[in-house]
C-alpha atoms as a PDB file:
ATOM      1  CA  UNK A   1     -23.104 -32.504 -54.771  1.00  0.00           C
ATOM      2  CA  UNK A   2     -23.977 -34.912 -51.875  1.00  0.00           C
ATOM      3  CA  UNK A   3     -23.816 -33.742 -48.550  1.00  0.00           C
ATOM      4  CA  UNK A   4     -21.055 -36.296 -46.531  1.00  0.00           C
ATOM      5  CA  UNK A   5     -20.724 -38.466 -49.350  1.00  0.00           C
ATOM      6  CA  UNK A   6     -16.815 -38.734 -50.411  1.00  0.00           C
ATOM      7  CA  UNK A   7     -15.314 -39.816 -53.730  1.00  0.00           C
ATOM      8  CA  UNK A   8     -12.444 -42.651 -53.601  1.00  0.00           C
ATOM      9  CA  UNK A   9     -11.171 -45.189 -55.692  1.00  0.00           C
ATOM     10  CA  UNK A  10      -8.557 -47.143 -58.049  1.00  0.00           C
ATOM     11  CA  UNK A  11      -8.770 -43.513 -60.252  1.00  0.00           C
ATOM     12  CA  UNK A  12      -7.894 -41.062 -57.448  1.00  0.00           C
ATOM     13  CA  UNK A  13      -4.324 -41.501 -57.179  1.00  0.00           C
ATOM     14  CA  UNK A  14      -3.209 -44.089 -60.052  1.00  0.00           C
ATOM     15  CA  UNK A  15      -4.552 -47.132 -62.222  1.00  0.00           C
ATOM     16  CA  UNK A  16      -4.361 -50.687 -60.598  1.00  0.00           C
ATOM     17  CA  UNK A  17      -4.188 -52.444 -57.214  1.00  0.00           C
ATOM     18  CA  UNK A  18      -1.779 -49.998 -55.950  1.00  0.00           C
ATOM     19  CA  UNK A  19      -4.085 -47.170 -57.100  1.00  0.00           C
ATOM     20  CA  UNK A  20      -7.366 -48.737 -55.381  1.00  0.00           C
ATOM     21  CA  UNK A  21      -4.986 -49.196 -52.590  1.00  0.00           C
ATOM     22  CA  UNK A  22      -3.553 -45.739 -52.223  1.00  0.00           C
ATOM     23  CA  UNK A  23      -7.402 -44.407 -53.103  1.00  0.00           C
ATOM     24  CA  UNK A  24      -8.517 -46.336 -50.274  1.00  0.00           C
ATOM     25  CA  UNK A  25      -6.019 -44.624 -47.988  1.00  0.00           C
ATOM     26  CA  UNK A  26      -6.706 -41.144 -49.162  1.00  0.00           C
ATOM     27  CA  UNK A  27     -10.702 -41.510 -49.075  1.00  0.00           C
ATOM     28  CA  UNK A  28      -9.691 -42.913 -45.368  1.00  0.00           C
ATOM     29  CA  UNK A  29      -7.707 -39.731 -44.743  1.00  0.00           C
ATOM     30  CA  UNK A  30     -10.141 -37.288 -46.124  1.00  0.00           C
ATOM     31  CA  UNK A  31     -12.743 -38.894 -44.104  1.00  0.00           C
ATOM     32  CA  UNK A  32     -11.069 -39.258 -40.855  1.00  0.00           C
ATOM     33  CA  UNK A  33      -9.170 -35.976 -40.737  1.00  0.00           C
ATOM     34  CA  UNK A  34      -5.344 -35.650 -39.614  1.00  0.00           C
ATOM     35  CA  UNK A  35      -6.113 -37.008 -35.610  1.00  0.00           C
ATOM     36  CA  UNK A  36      -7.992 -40.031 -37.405  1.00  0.00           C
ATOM     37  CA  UNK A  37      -5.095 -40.718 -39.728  1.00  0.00           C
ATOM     38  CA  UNK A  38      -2.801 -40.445 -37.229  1.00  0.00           C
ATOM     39  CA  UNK A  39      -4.217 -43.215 -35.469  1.00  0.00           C
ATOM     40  CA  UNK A  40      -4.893 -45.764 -38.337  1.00  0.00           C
ATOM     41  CA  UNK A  41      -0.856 -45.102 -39.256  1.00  0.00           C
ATOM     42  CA  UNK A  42      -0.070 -46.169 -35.917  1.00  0.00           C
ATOM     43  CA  UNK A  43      -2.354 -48.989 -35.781  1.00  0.00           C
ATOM     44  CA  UNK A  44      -0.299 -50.066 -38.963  1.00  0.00           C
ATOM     45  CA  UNK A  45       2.741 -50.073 -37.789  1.00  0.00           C
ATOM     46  CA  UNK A  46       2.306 -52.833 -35.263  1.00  0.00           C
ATOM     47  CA  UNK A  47       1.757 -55.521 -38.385  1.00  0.00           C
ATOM     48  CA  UNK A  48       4.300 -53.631 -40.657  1.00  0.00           C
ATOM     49  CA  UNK A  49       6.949 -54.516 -38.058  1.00  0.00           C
ATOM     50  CA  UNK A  50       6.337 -57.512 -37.737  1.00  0.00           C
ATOM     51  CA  UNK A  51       6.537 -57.851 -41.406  1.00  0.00           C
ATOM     52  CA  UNK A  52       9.909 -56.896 -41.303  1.00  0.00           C
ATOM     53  CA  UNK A  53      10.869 -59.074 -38.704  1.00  0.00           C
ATOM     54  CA  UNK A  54       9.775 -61.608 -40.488  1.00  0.00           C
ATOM     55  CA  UNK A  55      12.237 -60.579 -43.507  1.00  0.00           C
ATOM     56  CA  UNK A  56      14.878 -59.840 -41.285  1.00  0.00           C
ATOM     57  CA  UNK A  57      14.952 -62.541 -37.915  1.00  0.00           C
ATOM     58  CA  UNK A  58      17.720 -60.974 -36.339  1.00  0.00           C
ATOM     59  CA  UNK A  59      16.355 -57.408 -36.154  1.00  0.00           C
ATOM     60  CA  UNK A  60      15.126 -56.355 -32.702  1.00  0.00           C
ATOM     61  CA  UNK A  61      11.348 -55.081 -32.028  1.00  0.00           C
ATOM     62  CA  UNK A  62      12.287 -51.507 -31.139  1.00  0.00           C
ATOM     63  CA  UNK A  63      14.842 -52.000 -34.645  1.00  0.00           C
ATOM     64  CA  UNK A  64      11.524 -52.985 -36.918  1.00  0.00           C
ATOM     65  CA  UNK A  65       9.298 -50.002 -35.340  1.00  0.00           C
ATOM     66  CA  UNK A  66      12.329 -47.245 -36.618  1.00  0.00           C
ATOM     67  CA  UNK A  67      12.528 -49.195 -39.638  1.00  0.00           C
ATOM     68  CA  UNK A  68       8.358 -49.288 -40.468  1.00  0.00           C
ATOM     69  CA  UNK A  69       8.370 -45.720 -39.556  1.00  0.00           C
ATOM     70  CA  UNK A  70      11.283 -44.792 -41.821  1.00  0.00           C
ATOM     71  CA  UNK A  71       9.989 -46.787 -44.409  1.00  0.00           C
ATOM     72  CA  UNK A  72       6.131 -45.209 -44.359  1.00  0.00           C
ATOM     73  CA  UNK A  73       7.464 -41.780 -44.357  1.00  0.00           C
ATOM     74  CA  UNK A  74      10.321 -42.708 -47.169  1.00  0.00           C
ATOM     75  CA  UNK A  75      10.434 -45.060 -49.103  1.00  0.00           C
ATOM     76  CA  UNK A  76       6.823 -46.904 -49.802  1.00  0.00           C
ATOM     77  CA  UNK A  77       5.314 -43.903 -49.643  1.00  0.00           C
ATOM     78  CA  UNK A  78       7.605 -42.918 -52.770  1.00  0.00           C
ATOM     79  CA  UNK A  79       7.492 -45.636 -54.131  1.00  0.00           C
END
């Protein structure tokens, strides 16, 4: 065992991108503990509206911020 040293990668969570993605996150987590998540969620969320903005021209700002934060806890998180 190696003092400060912390496992992550494509085999934490699942196989794949998705699983080197979703590694990524969780080594992040582990690392930066639950104030440190907190704030790399929320410095998300500003890109992941826009995102669905983009999809969706007609929604407003405050509209795509409920949406991203519905979505992260929901929906791409299950899926």
């Amino acid at each position: 065992k190696v003092p400060g040293l912390t496992m992550a990668g494509s085999d934490a969570f699942l196989p794949a991108v998705c699983g080197a993605m979703y590694g990524g996150i969780l080594g992040a987590t582990s690392v930066l503990g639950r104030v440190g998540t907190v704030r790399m969620l929320l410095a998300f969320l500003p890109d992941f509206a826009t995102a669905l903005q983009k999809d969706n021209p007609k929604m407003s700002r405050a509209q795509a911020y409920a949406r991203a934060i519905h979505l992260l806890g929901t929906e791409y998180v299950a899926n």
